[in-house]
C-alpha atoms as a PDB file:
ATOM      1  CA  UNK A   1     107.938 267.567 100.982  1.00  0.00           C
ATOM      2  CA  UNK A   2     104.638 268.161  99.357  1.00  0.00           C
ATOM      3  CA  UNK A   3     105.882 270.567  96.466  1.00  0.00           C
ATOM      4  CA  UNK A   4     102.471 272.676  96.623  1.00  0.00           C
ATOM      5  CA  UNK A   5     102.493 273.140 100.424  1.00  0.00           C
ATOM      6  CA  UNK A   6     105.843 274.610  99.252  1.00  0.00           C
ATOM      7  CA  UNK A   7     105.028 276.824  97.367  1.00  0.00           C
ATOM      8  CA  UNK A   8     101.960 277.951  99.747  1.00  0.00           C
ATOM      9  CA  UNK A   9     104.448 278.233 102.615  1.00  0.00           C
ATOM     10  CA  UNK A  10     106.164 280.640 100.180  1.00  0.00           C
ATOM     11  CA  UNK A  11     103.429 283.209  99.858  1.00  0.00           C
ATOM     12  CA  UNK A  12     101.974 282.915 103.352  1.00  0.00           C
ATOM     13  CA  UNK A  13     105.780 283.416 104.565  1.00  0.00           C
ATOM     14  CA  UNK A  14     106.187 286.414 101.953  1.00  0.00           C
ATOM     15  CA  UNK A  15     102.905 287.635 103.456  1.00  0.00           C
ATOM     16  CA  UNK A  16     103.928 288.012 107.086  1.00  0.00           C
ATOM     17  CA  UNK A  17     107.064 289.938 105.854  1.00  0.00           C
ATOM     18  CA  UNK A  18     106.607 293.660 106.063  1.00  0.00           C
ATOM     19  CA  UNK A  19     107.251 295.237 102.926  1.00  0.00           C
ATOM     20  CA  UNK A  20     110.341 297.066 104.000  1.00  0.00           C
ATOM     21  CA  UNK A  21     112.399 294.371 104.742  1.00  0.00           C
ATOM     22  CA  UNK A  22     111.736 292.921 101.110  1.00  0.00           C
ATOM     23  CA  UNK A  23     114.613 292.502  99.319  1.00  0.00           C
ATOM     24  CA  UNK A  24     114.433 294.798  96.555  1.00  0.00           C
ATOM     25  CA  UNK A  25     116.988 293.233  93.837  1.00  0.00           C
ATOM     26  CA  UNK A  26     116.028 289.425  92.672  1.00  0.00           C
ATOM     27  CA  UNK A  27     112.594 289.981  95.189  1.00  0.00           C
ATOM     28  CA  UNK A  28     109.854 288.088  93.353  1.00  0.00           C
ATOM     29  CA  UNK A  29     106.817 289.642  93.561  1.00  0.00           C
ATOM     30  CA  UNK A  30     104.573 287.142  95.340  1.00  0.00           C
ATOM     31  CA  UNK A  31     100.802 286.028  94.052  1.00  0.00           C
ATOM     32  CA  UNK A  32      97.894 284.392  95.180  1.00  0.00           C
ATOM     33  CA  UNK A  33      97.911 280.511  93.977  1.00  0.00           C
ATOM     34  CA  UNK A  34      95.674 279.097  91.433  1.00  0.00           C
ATOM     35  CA  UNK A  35      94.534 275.326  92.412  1.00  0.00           C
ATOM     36  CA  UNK A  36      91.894 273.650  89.460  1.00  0.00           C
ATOM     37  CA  UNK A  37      89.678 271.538  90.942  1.00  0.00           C
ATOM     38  CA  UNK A  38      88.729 268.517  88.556  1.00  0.00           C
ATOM     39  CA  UNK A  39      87.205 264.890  87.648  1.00  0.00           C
ATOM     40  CA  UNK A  40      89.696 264.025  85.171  1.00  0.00           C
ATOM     41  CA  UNK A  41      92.716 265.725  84.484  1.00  0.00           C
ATOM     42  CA  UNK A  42      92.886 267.860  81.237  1.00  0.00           C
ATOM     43  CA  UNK A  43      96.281 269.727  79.685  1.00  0.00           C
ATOM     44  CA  UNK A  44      94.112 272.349  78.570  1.00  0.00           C
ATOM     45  CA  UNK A  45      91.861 272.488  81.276  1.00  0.00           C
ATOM     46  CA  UNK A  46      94.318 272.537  84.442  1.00  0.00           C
ATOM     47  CA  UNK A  47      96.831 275.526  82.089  1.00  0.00           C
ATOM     48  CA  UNK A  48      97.411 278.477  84.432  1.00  0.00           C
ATOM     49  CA  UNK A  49      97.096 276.459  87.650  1.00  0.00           C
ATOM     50  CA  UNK A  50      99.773 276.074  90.494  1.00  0.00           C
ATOM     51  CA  UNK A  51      98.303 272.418  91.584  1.00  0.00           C
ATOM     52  CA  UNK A  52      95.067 270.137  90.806  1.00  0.00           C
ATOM     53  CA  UNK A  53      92.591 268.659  92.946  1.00  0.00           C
ATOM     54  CA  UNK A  54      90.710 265.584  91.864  1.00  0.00           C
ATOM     55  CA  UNK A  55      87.411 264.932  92.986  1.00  0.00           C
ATOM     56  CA  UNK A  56      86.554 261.915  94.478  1.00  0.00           C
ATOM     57  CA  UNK A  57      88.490 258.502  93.912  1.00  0.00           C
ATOM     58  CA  UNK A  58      90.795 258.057  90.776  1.00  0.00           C
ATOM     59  CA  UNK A  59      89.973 255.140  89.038  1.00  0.00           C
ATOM     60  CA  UNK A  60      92.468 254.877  85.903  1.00  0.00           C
ATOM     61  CA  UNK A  61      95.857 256.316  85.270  1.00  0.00           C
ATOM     62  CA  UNK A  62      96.342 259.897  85.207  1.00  0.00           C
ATOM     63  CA  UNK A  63      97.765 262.168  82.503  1.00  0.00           C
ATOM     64  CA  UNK A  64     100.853 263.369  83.132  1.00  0.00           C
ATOM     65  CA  UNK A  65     101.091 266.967  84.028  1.00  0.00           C
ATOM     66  CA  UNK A  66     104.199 269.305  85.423  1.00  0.00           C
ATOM     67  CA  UNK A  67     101.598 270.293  87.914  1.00  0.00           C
ATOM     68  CA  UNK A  68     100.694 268.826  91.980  1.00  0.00           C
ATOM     69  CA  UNK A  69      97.940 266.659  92.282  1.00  0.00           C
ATOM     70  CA  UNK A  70      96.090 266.591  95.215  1.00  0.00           C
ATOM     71  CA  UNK A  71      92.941 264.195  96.382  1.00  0.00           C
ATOM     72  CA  UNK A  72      89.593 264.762  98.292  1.00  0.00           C
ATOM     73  CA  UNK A  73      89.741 262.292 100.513  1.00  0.00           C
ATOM     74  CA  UNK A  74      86.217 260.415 100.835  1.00  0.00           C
ATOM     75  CA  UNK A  75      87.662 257.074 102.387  1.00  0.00           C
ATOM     76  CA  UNK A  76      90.137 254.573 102.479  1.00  0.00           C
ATOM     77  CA  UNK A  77      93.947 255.529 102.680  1.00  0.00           C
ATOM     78  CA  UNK A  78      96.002 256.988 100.314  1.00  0.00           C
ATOM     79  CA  UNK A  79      98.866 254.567 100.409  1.00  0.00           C
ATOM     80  CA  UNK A  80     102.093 255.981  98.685  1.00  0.00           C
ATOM     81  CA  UNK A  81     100.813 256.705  95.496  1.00  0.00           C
ATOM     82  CA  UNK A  82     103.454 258.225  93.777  1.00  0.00           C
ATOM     83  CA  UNK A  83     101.125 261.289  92.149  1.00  0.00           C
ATOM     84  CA  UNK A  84      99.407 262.118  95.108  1.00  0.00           C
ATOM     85  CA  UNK A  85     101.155 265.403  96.474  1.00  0.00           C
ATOM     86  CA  UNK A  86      98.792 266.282  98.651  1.00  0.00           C
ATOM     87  CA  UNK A  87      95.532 265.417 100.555  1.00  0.00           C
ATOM     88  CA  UNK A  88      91.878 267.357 101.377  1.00  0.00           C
ATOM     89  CA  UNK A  89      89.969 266.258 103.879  1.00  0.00           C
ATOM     90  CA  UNK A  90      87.191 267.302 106.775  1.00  0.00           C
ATOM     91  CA  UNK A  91      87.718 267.133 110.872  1.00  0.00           C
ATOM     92  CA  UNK A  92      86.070 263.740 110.732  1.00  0.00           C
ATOM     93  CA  UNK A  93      88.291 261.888 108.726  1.00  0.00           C
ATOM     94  CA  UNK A  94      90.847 259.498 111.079  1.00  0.00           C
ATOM     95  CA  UNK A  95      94.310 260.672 111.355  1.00  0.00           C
ATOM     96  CA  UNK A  96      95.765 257.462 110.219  1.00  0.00           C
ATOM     97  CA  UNK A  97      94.357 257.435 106.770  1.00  0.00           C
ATOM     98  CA  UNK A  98      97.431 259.942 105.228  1.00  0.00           C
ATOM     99  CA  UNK A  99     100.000 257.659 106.367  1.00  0.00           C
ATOM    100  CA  UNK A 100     102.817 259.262 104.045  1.00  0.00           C
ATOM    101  CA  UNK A 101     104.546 261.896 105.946  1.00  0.00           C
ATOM    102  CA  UNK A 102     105.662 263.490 102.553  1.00  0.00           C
ATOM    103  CA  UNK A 103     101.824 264.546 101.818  1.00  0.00           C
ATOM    104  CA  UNK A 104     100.657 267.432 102.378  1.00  0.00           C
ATOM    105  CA  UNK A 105      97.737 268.102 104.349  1.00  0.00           C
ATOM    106  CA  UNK A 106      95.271 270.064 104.173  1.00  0.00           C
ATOM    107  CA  UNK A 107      92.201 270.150 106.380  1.00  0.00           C
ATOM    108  CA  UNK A 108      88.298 271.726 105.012  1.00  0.00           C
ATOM    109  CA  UNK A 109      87.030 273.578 108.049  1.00  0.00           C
ATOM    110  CA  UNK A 110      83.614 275.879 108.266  1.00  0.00           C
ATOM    111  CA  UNK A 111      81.952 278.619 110.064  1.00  0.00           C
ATOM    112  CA  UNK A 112      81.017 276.197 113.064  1.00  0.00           C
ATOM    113  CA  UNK A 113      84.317 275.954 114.334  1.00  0.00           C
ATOM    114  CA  UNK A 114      84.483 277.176 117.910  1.00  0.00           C
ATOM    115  CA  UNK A 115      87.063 279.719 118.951  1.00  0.00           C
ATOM    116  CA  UNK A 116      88.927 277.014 121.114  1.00  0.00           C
ATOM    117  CA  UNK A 117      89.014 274.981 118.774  1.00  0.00           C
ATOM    118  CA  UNK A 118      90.571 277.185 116.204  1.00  0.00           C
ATOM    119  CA  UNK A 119      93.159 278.368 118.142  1.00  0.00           C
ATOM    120  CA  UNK A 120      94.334 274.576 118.841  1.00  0.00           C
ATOM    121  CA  UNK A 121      94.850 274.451 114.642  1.00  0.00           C
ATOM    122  CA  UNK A 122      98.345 275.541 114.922  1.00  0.00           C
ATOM    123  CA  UNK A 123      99.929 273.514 116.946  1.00  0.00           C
ATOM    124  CA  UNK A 124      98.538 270.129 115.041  1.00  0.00           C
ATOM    125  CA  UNK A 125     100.004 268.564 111.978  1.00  0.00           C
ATOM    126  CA  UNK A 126      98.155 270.211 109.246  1.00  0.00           C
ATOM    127  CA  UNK A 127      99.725 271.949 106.604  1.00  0.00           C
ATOM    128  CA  UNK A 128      97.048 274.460 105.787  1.00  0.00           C
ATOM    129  CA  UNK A 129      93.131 275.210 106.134  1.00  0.00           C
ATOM    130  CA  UNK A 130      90.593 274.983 103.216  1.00  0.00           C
ATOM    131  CA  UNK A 131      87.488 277.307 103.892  1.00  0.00           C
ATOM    132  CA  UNK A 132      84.265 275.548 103.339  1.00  0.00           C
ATOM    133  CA  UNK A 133      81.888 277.673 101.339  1.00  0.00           C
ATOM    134  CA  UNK A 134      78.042 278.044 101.505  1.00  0.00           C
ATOM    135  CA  UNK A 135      75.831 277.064  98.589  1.00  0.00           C
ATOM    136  CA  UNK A 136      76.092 280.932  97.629  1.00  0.00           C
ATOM    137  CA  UNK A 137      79.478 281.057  97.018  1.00  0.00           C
ATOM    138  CA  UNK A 138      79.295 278.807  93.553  1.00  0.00           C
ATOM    139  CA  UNK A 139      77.971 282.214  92.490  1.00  0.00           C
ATOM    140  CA  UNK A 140      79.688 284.985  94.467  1.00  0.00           C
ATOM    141  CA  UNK A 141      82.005 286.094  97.310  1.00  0.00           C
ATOM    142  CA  UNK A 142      79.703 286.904 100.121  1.00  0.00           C
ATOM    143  CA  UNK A 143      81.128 289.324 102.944  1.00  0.00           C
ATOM    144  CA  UNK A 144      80.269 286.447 105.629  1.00  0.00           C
ATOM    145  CA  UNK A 145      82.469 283.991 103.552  1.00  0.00           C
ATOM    146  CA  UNK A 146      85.273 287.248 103.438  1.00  0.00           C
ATOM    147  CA  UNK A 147      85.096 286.935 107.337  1.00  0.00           C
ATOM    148  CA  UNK A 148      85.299 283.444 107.649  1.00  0.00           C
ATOM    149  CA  UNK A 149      88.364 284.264 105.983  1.00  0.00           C
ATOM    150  CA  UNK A 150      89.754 286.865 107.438  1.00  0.00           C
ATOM    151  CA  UNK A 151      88.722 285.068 111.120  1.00  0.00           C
ATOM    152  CA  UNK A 152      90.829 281.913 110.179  1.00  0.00           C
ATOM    153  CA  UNK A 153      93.573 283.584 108.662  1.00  0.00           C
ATOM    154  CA  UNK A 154      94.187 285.612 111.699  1.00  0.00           C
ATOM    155  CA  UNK A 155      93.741 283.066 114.304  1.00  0.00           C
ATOM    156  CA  UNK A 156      95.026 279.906 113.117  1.00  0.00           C
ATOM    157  CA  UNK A 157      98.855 280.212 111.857  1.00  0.00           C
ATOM    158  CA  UNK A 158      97.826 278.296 108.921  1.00  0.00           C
ATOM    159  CA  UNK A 159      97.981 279.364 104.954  1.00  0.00           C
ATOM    160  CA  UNK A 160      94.393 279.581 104.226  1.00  0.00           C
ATOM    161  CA  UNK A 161      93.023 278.128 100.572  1.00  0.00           C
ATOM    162  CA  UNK A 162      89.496 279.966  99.709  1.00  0.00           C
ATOM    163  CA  UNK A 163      86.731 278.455  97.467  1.00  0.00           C
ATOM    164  CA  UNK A 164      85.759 280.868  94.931  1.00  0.00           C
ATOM    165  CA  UNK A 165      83.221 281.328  92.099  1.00  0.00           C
ATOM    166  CA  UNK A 166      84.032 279.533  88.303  1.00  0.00           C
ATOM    167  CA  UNK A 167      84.420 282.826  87.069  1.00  0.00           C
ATOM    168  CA  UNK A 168      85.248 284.725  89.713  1.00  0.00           C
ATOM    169  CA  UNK A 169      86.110 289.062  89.561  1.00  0.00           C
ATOM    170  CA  UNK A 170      89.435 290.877  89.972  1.00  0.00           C
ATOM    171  CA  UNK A 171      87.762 292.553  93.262  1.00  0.00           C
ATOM    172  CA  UNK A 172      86.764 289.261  94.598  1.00  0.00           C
ATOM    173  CA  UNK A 173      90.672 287.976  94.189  1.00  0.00           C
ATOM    174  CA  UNK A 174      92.286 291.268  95.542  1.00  0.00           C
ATOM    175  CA  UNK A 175      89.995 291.004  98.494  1.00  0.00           C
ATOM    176  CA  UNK A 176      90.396 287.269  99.454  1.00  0.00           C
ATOM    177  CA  UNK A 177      93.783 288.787  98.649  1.00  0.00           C
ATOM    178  CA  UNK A 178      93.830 291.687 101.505  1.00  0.00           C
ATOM    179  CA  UNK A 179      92.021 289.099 104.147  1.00  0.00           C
ATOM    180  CA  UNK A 180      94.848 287.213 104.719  1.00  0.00           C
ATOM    181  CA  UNK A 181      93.824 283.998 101.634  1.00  0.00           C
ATOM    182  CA  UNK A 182      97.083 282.429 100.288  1.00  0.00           C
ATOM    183  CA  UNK A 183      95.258 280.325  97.576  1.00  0.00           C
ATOM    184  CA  UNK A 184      92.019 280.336  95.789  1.00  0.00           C
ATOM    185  CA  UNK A 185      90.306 276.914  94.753  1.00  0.00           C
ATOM    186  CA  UNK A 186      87.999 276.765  91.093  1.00  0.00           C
ATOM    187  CA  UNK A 187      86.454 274.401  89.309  1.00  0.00           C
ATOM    188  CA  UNK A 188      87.895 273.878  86.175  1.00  0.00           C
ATOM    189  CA  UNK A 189      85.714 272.752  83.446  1.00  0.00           C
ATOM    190  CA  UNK A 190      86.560 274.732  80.297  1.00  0.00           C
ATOM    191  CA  UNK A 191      89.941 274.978  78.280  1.00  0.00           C
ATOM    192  CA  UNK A 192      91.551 278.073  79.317  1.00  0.00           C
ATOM    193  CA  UNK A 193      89.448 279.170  82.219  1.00  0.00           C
ATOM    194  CA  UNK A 194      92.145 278.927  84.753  1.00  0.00           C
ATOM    195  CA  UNK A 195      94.750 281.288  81.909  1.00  0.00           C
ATOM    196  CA  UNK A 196      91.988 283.881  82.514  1.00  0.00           C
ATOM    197  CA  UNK A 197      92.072 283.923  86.024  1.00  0.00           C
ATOM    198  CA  UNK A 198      95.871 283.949  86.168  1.00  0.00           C
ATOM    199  CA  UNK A 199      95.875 286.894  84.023  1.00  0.00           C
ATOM    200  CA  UNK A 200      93.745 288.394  86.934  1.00  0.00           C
ATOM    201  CA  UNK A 201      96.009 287.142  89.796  1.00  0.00           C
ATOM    202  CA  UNK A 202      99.076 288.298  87.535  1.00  0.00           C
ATOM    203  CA  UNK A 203      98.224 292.120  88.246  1.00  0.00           C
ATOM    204  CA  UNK A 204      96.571 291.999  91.882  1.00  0.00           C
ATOM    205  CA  UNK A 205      98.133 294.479  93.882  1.00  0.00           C
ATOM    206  CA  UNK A 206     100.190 293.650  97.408  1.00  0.00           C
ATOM    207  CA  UNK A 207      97.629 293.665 100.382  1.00  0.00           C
ATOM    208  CA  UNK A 208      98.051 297.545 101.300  1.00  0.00           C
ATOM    209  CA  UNK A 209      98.789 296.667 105.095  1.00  0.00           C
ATOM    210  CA  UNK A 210     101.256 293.890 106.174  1.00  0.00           C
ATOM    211  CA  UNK A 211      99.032 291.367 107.908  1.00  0.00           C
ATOM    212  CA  UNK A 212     100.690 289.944 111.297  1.00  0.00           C
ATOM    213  CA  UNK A 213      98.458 286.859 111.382  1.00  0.00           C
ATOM    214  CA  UNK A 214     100.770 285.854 114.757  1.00  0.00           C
ATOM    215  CA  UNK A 215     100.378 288.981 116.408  1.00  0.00           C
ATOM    216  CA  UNK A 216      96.481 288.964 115.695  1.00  0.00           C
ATOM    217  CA  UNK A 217      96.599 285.470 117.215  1.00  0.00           C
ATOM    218  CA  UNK A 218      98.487 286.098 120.379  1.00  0.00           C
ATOM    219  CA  UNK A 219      96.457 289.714 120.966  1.00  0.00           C
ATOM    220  CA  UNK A 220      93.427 288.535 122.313  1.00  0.00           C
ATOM    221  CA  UNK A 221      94.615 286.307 125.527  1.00  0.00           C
ATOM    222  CA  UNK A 222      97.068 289.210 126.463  1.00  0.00           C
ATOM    223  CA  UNK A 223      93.398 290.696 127.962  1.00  0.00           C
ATOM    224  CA  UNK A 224      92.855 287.399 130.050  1.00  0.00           C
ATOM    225  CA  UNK A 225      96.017 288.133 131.868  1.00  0.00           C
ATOM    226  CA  UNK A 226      94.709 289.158 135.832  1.00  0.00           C
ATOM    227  CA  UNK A 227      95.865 292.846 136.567  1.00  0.00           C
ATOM    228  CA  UNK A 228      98.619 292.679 139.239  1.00  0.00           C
ATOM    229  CA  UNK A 229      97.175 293.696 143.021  1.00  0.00           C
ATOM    230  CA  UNK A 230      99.781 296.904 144.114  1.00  0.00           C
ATOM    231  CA  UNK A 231     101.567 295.667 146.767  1.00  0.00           C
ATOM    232  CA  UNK A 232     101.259 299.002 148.820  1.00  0.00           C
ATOM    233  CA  UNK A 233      97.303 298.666 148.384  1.00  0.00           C
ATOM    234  CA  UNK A 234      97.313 295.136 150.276  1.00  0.00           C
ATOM    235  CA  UNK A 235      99.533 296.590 153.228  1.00  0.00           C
ATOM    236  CA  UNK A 236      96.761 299.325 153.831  1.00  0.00           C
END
């Protein structure tokens, strides 16, 4: 088992879990996950992430770090390589390039995904959902991207990963937060930039409303259902 689909798992579960039925003694309050996306690995870079994502194809041996690594997977399979923990990759990419079972997977998907489509998410292998940005969001949350969000996170019965500014705000976090986001992607590129943004995630508050991403889902097609004829109507 991948150990940072894990811990996702953990806060999307924790998430669907209304707050009175939280266990109040040895309850662990849970938080949004950190994931530093890099080109090479750096100790003081990656500090104050839950996982790492490498860009593009790793070419020489990696530091070692008590973190998961994950890929972007361009081409090629990714064998068994011990290090790799899990895998991100688009709707294009052919299902028989993960071939390890034990990798996570998690799949980039956009704003062009039809509604069919994104229903049909759940039931396939995929681990969890990485929200494409636009070229805005290097600089800011936009309220389209918050939709895209909040969309996805209701509809497809996945934990959702969010792209979000280098230096992104405490009201950008809480409100990935409140959409339904389970994990928030940066690029890492300065020594202690990630400590600074777990600081932030540290004191987020609890989305204020529990958020029933499976009732959401099933809601809609309850008003496809064809009203009953009365019986007494079709004797007259």
């Amino acid at each position: 088992m991948s150990r940072f689909i894990d811990k996702l798992r953990q806060v999307y579960r924790s998430d669907l879990q209304p707050m009175g039925f939280r266990k109040s003694s040895g309850f662990e309050k849970p938080r949004l996950l950190l994931v530093a996306e890099v080109q090479d690995i750096n100790a003081s870079v990656v500090d104050g992430a839950d996982a790492v994502l490498l860009e593009g194809a790793v070419k020489k041996p990696l530091p070692k770090v008590d973190l998961p690594v994950g890929i972007k997977l361009a081409g090629g399979k990714t064998g068994k390589a011990e290090f790799i923990d899990f895998v991100l990759f688009t709707s294009e990419m052919p299902i028989t390039m993960v071939e390890d079972g034990k990798i996570g997977r998690v799949m980039a998907v956009g704003a062009s995904l039809e509604t069919g489509m994104l229903r049909a998410l759940e039931d396939l292998p995929l681990d969890a959902l990485f929200v494409t940005g636009e070229e805005t969001q290097a600089q800011a949350v936009t309220w389209r991207y918050l939709m895209l969000c909040r969309r996805l996170s209701g509809m497809s019965g996945k934990p959702i990963l969010a792209a979000v500014p280098q230096d992104p705000s405490q009201e950008e976090l809480q409100m990935l937060w409140d959409v339904g986001v389970s994990g928030v992607v940066v690029t890492a590129k300065t020594a202690g930039g990630m400590k600074k943004i777990r600081s932030m995630i540290d004191v987020l508050a609890l989305p204020a409303k529990h958020r029933r991403l499976k009732a959401n889902a099933i809601v809609p097609s309850l008003g496809e259902v064809a009203p009953t004829t009365d019986e007494d109507e079709e004797e007259e």
